[in-house]
Protein backbone atom coordinates (compact mmCIF):
# COMPACT_ATOMS: atom_id res chain seq x y z
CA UNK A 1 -22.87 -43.06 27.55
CA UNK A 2 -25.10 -40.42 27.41
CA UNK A 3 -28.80 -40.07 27.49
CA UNK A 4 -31.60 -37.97 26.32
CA UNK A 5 -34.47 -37.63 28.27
CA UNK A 6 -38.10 -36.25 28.66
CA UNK A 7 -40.07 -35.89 32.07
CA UNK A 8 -43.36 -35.23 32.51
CA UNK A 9 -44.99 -33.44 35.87
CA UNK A 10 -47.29 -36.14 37.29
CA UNK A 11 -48.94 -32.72 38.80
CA UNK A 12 -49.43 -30.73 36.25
CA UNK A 13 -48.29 -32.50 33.07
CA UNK A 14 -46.18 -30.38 32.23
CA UNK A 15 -42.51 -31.62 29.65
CA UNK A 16 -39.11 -30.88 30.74
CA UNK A 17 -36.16 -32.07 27.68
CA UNK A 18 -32.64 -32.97 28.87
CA UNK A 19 -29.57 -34.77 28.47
CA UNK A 20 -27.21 -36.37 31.29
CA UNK A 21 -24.52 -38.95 31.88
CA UNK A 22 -26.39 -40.20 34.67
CA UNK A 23 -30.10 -40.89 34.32
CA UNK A 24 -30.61 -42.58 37.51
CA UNK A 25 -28.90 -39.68 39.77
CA UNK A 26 -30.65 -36.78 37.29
CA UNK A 27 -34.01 -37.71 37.51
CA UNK A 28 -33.88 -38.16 42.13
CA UNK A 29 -32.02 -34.45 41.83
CA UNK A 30 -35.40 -33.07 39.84
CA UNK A 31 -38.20 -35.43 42.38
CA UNK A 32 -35.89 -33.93 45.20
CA UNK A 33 -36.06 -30.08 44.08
CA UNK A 34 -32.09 -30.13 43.20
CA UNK A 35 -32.79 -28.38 40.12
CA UNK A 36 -33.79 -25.09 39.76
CA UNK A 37 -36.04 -25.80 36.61
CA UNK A 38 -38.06 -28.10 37.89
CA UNK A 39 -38.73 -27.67 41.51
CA UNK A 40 -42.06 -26.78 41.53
CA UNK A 41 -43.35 -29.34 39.05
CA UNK A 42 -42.65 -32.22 41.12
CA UNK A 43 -42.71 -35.29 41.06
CA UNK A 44 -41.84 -35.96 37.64
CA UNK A 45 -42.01 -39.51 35.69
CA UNK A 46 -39.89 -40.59 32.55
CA UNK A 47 -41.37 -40.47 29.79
CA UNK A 48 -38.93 -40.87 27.18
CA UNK A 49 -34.72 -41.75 27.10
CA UNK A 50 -32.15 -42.02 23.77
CA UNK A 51 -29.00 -43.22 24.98
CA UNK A 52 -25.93 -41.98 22.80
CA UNK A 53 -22.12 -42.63 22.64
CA UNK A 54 -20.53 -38.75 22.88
CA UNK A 55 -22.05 -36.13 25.01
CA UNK A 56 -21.88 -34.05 21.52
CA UNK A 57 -24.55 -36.30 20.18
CA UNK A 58 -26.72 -36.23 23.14
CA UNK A 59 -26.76 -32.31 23.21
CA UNK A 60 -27.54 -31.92 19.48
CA UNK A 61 -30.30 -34.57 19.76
CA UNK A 62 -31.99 -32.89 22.92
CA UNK A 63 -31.52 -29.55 20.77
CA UNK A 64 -33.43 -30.61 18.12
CA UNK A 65 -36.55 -32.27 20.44
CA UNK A 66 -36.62 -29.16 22.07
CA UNK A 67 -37.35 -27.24 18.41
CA UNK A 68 -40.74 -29.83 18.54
CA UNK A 69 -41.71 -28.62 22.16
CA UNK A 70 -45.38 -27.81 22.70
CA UNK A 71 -45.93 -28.39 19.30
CA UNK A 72 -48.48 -30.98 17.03
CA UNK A 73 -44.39 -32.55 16.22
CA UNK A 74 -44.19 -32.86 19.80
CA UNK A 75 -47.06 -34.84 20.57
CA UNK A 76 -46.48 -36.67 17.65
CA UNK A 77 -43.24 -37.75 19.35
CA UNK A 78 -44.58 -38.70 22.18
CA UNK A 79 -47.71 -40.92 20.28
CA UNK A 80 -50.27 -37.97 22.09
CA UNK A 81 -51.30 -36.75 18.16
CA UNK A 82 -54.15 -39.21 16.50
CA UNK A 83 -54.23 -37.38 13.52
């Protein structure tokens, strides 16, 4: 299984999209500065996972929520947007 995932910096709110076969492992390699990325942003919280069956899937689906980033679709995503 593979799963689709968005952080958010608790210090400085920033978004970070991926996709992984191991959420658990992932998300301690970003709070412990493994990955490049997203070193200086930490720590980071989950704020949103989509588990799918190929890896395939998972990349075209984090693709595609990347396309929304920093965008009103975005933060409609996410349930920021009241409008």
């Amino acid at each position: 299984m593979y799963t689709v995932y968005i952080i958010q910096s608790i210090k400085n709110h920033r978004y970070y999209i991926g996709q992984t076969s191991n959420i658990e492992n992932k998300i301690k390699r970003h709070n412990l500065g493994q990955v490049k990325s997203t070193r200086n942003y930490i720590p980071w919280k989950i704020v949103y996972m989509e588990n799918y069956k190929t890896r395939s899937e998972a990349c075209r689906r984090e693709l595609e929520i990347k396309k929304y980033k920093s965008g009103i679709k975005f933060k409609k995503f996410l349930g920021l947007w009241d409008n």
